[in-house]
PDB file of N, CA and C in Angstrom:
ATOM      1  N   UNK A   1       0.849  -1.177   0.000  1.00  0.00           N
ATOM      2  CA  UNK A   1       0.000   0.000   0.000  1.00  0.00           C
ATOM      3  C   UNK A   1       0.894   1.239   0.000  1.00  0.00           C
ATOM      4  N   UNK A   2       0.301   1.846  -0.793  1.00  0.00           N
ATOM      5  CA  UNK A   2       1.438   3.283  -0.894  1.00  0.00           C
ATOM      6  C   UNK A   2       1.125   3.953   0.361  1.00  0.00           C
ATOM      7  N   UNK A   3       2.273   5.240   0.950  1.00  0.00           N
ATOM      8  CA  UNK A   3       2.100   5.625   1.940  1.00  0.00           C
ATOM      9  C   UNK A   3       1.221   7.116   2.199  1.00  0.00           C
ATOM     10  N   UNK A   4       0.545   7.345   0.452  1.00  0.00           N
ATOM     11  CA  UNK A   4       0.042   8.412   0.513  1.00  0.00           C
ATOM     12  C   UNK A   4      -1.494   8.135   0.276  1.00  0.00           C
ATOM     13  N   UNK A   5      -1.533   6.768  -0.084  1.00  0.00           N
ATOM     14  CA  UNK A   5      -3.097   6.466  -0.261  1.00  0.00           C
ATOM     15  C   UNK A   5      -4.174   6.883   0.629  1.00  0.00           C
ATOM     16  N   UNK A   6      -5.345   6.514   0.422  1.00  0.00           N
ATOM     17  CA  UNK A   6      -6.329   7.303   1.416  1.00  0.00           C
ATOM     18  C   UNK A   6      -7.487   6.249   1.275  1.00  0.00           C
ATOM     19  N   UNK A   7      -8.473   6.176   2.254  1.00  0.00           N
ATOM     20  CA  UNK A   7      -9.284   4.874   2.267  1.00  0.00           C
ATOM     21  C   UNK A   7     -10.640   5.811   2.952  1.00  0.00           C
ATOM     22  N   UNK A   8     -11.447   5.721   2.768  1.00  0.00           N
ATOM     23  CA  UNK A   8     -12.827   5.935   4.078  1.00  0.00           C
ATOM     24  C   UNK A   8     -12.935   5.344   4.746  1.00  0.00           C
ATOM     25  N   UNK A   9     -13.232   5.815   5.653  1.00  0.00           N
ATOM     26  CA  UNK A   9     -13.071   4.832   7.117  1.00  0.00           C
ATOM     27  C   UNK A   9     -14.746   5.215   7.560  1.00  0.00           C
ATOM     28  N   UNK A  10     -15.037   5.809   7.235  1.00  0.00           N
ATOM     29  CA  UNK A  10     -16.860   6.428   8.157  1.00  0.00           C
ATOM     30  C   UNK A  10     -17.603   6.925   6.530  1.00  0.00           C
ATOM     31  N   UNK A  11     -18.440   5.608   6.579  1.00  0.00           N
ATOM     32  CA  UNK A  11     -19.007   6.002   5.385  1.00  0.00           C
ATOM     33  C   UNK A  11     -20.695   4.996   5.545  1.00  0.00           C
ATOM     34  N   UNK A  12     -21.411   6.065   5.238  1.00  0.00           N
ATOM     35  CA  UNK A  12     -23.021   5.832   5.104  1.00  0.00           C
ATOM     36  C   UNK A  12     -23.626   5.086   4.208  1.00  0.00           C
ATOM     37  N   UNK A  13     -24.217   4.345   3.592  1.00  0.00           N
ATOM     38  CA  UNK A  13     -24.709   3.817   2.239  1.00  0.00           C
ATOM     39  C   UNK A  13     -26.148   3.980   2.742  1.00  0.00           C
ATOM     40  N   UNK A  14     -27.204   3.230   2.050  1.00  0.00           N
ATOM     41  CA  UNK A  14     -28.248   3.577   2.064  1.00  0.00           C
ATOM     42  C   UNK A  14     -29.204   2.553   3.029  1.00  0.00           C
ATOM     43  N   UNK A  15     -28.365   1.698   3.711  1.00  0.00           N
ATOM     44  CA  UNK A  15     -28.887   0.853   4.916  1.00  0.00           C
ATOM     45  C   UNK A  15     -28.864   1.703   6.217  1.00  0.00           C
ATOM     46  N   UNK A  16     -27.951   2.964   6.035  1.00  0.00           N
ATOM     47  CA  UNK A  16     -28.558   3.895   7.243  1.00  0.00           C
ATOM     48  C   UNK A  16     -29.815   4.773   7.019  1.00  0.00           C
ATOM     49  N   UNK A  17     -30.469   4.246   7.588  1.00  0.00           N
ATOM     50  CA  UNK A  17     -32.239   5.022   7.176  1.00  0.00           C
ATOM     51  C   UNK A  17     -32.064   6.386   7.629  1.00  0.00           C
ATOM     52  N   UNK A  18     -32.627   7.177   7.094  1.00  0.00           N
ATOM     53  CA  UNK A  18     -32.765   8.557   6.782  1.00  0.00           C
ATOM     54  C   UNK A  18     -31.378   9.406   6.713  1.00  0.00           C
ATOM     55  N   UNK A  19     -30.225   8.879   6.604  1.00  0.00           N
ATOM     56  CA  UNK A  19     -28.951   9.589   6.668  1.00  0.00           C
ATOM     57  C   UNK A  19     -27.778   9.037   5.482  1.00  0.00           C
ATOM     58  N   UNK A  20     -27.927   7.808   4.821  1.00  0.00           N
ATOM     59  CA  UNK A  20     -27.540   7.555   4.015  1.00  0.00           C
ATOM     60  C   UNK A  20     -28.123   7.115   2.825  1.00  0.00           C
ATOM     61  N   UNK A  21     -27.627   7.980   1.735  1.00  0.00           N
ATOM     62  CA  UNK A  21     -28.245   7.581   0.091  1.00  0.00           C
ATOM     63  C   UNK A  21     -27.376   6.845  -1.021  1.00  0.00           C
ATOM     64  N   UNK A  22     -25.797   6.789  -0.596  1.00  0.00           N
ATOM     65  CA  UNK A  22     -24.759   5.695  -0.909  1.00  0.00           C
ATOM     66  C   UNK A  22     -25.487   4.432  -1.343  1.00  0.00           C
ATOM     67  N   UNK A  23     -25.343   4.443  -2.659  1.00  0.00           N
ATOM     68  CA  UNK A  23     -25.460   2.398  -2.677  1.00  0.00           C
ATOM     69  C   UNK A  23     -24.690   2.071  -2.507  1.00  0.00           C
ATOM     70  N   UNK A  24     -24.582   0.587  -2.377  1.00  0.00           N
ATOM     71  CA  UNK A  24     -23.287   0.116  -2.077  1.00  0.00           C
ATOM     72  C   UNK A  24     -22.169   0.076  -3.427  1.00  0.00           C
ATOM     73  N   UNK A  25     -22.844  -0.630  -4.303  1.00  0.00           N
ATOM     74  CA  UNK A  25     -22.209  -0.797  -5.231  1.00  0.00           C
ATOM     75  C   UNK A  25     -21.380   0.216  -6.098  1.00  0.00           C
ATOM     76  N   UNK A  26     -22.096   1.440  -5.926  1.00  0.00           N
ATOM     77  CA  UNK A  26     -22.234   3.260  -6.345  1.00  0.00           C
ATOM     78  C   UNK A  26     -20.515   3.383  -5.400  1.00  0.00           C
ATOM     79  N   UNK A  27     -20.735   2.959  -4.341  1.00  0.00           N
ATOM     80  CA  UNK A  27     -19.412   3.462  -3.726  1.00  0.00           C
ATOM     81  C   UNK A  27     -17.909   2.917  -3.904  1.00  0.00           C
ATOM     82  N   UNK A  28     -18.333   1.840  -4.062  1.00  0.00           N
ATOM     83  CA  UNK A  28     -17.046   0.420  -4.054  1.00  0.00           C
ATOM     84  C   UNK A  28     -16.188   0.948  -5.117  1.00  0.00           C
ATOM     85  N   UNK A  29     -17.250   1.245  -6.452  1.00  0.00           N
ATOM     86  CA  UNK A  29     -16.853   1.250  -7.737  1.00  0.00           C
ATOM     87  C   UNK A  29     -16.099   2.470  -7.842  1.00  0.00           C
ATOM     88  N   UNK A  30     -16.884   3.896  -7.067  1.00  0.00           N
ATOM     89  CA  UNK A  30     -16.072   5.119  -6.769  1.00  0.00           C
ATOM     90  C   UNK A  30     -14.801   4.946  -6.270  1.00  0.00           C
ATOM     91  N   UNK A  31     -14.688   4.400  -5.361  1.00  0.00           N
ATOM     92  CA  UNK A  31     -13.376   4.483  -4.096  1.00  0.00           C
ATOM     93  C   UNK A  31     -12.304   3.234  -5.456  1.00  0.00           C
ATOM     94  N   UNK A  32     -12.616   2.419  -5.852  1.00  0.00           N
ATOM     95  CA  UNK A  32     -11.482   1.512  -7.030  1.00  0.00           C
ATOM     96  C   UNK A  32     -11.504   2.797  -7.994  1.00  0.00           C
ATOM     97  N   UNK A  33     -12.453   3.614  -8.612  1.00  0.00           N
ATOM     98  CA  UNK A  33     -11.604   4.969  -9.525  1.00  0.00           C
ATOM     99  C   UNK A  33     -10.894   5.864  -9.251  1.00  0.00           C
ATOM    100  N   UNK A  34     -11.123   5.646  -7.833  1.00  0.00           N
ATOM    101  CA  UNK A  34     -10.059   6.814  -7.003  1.00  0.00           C
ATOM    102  C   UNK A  34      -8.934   6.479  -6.892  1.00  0.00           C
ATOM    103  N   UNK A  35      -8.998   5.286  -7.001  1.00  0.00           N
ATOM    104  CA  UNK A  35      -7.904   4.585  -6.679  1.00  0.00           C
ATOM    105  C   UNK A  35      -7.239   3.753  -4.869  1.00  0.00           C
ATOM    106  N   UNK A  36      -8.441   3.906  -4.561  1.00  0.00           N
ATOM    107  CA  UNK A  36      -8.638   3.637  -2.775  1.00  0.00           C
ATOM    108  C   UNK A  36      -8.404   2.173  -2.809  1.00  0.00           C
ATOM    109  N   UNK A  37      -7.181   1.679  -1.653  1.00  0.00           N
ATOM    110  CA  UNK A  37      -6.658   0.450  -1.662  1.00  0.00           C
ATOM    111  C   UNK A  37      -7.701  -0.030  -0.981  1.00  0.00           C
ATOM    112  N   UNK A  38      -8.859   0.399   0.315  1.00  0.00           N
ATOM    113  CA  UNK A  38     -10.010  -0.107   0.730  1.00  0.00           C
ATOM    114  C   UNK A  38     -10.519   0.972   1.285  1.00  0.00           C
ATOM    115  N   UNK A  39     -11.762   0.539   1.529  1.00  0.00           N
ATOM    116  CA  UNK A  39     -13.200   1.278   1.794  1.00  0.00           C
ATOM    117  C   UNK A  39     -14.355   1.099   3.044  1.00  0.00           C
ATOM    118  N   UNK A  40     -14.652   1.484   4.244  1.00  0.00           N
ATOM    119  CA  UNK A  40     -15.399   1.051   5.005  1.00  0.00           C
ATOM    120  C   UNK A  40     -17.100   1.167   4.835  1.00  0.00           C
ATOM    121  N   UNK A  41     -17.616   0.423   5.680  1.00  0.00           N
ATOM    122  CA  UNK A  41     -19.220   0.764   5.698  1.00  0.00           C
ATOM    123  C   UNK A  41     -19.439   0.970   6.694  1.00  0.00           C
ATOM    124  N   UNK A  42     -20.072   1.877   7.922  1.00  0.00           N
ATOM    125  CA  UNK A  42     -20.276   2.349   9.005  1.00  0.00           C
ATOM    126  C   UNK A  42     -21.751   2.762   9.056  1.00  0.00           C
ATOM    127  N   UNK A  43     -22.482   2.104   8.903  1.00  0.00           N
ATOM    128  CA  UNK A  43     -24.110   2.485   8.475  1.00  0.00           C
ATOM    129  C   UNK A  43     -24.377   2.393  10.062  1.00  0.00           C
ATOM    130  N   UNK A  44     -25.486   2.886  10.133  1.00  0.00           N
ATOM    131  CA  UNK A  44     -26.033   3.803  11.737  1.00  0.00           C
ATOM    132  C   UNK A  44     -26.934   2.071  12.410  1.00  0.00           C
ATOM    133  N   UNK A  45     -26.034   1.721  13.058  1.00  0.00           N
ATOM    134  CA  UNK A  45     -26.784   0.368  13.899  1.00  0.00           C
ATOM    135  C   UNK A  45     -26.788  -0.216  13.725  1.00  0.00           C
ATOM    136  N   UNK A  46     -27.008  -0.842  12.163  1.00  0.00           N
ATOM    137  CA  UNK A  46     -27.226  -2.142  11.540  1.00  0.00           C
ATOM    138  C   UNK A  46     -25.699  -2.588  10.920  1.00  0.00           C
ATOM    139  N   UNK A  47     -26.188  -3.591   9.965  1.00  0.00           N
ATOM    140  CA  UNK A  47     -25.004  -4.353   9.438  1.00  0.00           C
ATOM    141  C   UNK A  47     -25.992  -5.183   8.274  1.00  0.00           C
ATOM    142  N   UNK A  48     -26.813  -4.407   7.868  1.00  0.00           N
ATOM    143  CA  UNK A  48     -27.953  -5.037   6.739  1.00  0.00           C
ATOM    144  C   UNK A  48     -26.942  -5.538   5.993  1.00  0.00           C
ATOM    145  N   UNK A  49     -26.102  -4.375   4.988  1.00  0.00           N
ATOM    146  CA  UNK A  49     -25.483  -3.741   4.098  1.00  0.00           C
ATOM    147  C   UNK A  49     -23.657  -4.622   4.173  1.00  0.00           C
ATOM    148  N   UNK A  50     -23.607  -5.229   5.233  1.00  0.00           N
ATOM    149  CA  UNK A  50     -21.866  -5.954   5.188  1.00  0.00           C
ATOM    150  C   UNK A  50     -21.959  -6.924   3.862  1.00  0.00           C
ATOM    151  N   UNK A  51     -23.110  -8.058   3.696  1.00  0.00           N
ATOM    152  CA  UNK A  51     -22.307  -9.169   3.133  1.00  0.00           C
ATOM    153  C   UNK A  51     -22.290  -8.653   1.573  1.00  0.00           C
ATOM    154  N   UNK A  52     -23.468  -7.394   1.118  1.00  0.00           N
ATOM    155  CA  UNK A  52     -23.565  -6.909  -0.187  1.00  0.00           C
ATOM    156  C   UNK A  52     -21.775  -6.031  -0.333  1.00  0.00           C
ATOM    157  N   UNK A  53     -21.685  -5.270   0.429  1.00  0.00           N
ATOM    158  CA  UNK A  53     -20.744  -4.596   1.078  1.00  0.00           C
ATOM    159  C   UNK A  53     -18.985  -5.255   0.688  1.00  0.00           C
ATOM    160  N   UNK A  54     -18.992  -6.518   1.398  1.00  0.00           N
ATOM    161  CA  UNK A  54     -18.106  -7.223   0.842  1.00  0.00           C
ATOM    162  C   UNK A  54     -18.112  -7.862  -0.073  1.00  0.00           C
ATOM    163  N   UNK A  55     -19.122  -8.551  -0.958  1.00  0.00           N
ATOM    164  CA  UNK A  55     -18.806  -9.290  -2.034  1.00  0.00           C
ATOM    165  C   UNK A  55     -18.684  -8.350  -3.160  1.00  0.00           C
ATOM    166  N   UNK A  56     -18.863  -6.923  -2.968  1.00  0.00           N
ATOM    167  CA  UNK A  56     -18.830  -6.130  -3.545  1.00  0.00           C
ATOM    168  C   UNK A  56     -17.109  -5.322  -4.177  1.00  0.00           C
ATOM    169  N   UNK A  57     -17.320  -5.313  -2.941  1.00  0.00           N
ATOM    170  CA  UNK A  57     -15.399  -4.463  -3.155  1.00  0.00           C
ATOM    171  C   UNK A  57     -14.887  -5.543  -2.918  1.00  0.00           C
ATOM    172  N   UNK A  58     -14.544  -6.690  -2.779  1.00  0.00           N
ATOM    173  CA  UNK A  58     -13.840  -7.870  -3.044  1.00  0.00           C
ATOM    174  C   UNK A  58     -14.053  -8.344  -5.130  1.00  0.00           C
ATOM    175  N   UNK A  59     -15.049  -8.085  -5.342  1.00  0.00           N
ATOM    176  CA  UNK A  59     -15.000  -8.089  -6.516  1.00  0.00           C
ATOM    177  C   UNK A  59     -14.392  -6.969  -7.590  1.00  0.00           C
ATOM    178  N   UNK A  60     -14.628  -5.747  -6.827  1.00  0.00           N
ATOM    179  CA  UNK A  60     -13.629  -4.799  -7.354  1.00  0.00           C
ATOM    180  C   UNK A  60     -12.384  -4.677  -7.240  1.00  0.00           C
ATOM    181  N   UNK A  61     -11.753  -5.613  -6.058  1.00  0.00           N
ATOM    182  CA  UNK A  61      -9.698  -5.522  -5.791  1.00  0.00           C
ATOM    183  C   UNK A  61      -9.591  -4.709  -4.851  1.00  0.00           C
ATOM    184  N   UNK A  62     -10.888  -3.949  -3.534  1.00  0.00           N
ATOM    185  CA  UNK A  62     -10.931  -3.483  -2.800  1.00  0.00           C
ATOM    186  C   UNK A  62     -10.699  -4.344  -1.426  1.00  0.00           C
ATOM    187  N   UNK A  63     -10.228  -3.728  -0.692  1.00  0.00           N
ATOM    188  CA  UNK A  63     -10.109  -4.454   0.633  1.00  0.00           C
ATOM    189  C   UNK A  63     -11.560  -3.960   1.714  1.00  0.00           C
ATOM    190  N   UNK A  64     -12.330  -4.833   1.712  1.00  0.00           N
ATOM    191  CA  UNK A  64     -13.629  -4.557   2.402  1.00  0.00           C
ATOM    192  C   UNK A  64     -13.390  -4.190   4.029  1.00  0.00           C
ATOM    193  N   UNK A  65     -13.800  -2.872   4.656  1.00  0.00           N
ATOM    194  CA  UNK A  65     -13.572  -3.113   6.179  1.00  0.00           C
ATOM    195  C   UNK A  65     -14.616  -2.832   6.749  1.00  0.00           C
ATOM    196  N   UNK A  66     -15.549  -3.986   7.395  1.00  0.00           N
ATOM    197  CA  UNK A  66     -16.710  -4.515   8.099  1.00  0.00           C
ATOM    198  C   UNK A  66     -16.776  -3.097   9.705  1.00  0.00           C
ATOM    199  N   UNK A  67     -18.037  -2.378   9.580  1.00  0.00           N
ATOM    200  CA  UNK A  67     -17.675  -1.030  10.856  1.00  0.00           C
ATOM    201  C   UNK A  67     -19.386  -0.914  10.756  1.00  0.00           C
ATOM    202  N   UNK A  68     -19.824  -0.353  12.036  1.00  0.00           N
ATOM    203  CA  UNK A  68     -20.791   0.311  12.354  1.00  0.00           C
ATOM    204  C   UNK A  68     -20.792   1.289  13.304  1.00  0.00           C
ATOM    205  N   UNK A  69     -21.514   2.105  13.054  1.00  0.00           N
ATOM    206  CA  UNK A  69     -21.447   3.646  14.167  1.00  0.00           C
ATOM    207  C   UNK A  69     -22.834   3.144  14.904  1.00  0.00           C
ATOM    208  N   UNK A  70     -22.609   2.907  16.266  1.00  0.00           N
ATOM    209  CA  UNK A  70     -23.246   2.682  17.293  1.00  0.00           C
ATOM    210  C   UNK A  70     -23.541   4.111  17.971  1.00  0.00           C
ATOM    211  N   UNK A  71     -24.254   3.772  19.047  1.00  0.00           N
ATOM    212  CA  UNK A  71     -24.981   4.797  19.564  1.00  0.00           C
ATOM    213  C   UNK A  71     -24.950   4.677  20.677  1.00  0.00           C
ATOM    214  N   UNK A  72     -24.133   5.257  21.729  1.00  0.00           N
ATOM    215  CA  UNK A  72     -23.760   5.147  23.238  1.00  0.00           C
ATOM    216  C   UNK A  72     -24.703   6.036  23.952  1.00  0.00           C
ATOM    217  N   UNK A  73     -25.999   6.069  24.989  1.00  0.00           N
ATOM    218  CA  UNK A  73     -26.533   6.566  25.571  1.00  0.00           C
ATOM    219  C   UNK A  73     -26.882   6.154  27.152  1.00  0.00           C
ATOM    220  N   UNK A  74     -27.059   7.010  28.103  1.00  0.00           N
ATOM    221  CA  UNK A  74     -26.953   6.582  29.037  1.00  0.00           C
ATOM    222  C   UNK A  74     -28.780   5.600  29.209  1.00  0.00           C
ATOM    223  N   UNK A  75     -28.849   4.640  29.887  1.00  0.00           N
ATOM    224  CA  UNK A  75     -30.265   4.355  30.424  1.00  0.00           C
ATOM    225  C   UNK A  75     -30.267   3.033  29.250  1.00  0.00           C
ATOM    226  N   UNK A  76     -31.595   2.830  28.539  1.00  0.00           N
ATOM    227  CA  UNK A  76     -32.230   1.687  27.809  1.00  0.00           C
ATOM    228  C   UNK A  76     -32.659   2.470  26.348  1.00  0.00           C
ATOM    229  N   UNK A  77     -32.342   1.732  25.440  1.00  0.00           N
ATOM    230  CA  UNK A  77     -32.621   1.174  24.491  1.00  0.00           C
ATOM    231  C   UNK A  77     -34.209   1.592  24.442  1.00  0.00           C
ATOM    232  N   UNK A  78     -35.095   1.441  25.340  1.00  0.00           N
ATOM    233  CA  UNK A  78     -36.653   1.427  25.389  1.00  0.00           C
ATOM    234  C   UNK A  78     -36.831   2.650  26.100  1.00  0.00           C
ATOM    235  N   UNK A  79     -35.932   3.635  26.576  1.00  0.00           N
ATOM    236  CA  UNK A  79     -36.236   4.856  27.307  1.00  0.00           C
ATOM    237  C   UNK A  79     -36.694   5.732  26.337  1.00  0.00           C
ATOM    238  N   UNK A  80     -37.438   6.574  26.569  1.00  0.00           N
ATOM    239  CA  UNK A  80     -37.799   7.738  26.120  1.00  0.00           C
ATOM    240  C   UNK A  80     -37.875   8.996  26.231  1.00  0.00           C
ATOM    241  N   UNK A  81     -36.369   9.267  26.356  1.00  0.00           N
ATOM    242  CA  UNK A  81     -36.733  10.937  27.039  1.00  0.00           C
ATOM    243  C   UNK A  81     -36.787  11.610  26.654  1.00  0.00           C
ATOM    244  N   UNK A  82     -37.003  12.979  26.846  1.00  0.00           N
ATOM    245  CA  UNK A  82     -37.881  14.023  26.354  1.00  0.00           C
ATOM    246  C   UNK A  82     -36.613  14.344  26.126  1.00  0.00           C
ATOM    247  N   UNK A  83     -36.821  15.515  24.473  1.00  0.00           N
ATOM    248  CA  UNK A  83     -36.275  15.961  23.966  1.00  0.00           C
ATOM    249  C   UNK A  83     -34.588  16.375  24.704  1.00  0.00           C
ATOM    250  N   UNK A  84     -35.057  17.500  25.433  1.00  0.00           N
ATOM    251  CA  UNK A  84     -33.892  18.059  26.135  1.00  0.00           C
ATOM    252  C   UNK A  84     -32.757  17.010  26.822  1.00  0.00           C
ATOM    253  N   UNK A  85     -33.505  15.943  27.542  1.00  0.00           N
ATOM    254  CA  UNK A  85     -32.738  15.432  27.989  1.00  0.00           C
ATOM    255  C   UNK A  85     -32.198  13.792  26.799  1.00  0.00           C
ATOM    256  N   UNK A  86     -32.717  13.845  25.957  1.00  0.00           N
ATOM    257  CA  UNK A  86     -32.330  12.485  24.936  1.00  0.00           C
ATOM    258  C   UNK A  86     -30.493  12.794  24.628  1.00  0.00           C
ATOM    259  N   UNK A  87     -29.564  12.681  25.256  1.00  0.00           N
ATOM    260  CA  UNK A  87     -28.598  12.539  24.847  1.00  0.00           C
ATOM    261  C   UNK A  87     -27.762  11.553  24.542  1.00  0.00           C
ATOM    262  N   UNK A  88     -27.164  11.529  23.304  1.00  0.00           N
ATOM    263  CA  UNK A  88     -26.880  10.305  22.112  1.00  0.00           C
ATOM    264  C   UNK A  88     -25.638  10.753  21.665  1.00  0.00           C
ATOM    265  N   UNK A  89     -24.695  10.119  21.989  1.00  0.00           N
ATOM    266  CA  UNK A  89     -23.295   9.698  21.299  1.00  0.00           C
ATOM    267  C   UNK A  89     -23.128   8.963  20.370  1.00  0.00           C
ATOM    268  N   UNK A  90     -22.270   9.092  19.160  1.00  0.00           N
ATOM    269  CA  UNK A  90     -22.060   8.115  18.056  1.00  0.00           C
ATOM    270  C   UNK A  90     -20.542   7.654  18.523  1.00  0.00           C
ATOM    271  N   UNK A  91     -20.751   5.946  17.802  1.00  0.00           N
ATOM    272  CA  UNK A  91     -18.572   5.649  18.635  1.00  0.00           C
ATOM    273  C   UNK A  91     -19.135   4.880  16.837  1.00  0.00           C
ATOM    274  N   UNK A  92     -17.862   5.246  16.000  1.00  0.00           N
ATOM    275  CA  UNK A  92     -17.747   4.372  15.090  1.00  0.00           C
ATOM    276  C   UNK A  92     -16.606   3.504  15.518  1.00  0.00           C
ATOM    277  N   UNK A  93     -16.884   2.073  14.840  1.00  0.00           N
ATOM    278  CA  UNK A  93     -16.836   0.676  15.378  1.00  0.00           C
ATOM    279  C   UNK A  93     -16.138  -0.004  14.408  1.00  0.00           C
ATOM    280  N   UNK A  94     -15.019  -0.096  14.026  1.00  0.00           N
ATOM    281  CA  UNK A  94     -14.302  -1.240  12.888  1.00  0.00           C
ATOM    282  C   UNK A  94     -13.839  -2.291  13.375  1.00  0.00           C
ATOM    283  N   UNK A  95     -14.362  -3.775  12.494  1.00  0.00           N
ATOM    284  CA  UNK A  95     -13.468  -5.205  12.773  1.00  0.00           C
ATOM    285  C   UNK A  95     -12.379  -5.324  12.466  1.00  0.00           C
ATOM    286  N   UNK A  96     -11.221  -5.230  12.936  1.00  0.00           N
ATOM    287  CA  UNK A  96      -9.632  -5.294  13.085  1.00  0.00           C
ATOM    288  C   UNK A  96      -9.616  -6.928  12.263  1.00  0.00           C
ATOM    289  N   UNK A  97     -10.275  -8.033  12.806  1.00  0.00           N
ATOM    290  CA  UNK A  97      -9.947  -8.877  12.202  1.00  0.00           C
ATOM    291  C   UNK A  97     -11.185 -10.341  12.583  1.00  0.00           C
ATOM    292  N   UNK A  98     -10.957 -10.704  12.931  1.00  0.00           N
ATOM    293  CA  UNK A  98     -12.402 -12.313  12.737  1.00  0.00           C
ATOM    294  C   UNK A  98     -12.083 -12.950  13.839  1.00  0.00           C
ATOM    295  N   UNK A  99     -11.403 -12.531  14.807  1.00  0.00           N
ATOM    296  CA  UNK A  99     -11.527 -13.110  16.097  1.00  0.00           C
ATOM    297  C   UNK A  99     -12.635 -12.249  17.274  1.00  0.00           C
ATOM    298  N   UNK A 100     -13.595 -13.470  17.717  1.00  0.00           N
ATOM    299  CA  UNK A 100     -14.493 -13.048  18.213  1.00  0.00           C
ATOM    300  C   UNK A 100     -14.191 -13.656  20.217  1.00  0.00           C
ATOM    301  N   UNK A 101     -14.323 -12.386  20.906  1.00  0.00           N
ATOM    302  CA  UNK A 101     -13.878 -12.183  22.200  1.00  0.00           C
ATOM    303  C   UNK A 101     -15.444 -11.944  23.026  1.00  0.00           C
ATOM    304  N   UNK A 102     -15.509 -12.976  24.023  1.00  0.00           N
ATOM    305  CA  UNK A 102     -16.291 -12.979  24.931  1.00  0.00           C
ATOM    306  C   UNK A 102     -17.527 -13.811  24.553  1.00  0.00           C
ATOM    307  N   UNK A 103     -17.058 -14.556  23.915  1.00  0.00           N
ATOM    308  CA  UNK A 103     -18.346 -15.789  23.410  1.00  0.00           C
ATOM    309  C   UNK A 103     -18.722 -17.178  24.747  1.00  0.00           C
ATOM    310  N   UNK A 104     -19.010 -17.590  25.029  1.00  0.00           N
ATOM    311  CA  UNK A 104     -19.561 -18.410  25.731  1.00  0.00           C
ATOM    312  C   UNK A 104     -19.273 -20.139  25.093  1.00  0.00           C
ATOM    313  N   UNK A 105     -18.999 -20.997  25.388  1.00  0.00           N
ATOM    314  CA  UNK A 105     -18.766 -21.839  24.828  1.00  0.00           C
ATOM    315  C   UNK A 105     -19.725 -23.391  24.867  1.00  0.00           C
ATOM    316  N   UNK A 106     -20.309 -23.043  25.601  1.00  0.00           N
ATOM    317  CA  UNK A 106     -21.986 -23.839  25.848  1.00  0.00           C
ATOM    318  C   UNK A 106     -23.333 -23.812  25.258  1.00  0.00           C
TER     319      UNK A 106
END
């Protein structure tokens, strides 16, 4: 990899509902004309969008990197608080590699 290349690392496609309009395919194909050695997907919660995602830029000579931007808030998932107080952090989230930590073996 050259040392001046450049990759996305936080990128939306259209599996983030109301914030991303990226197809997948629309992007893969962009980032290989750019010349981008790889490309992330960071869609808001989900992971609809990984396996299209990778068979995608693996077919282009892209290096696929599997990420989601999560949403750190204090309380539940099922809370509802009023406006003022709804406060919501984003942590974007990349897989380093396919080892999976804290699994249970039963």
């Amino acid at each position: 990899m050259e040392s001046d290349s450049f990759a996305h690392l936080h990128l939306h496609t259209e599996f983030s509902m109301l914030d991303g309009a990226a197809r997948v395919n629309e992007v893969v194909k962009a980032a290989q004309r750019d010349g981008q050695p790889a490309v992330a997907i960071t869609d808001h919660g989900v992971l609809y969008g990984a396996v299209d995602f990778y068979k995608a830029a693996v077919e282009e000579g892209i290096k696929p990197i599997i990420g989601v931007e999560a949403y750190v808030t204090p309380g539940s998932r099922f809370d509802r608080p009023s406006r003022n107080q709804n406060v919501r952090h984003h942590l974007t989230l990349l897989a380093e590699n396919e080892t999976v930590i804290g699994t249970s073996s039963s």
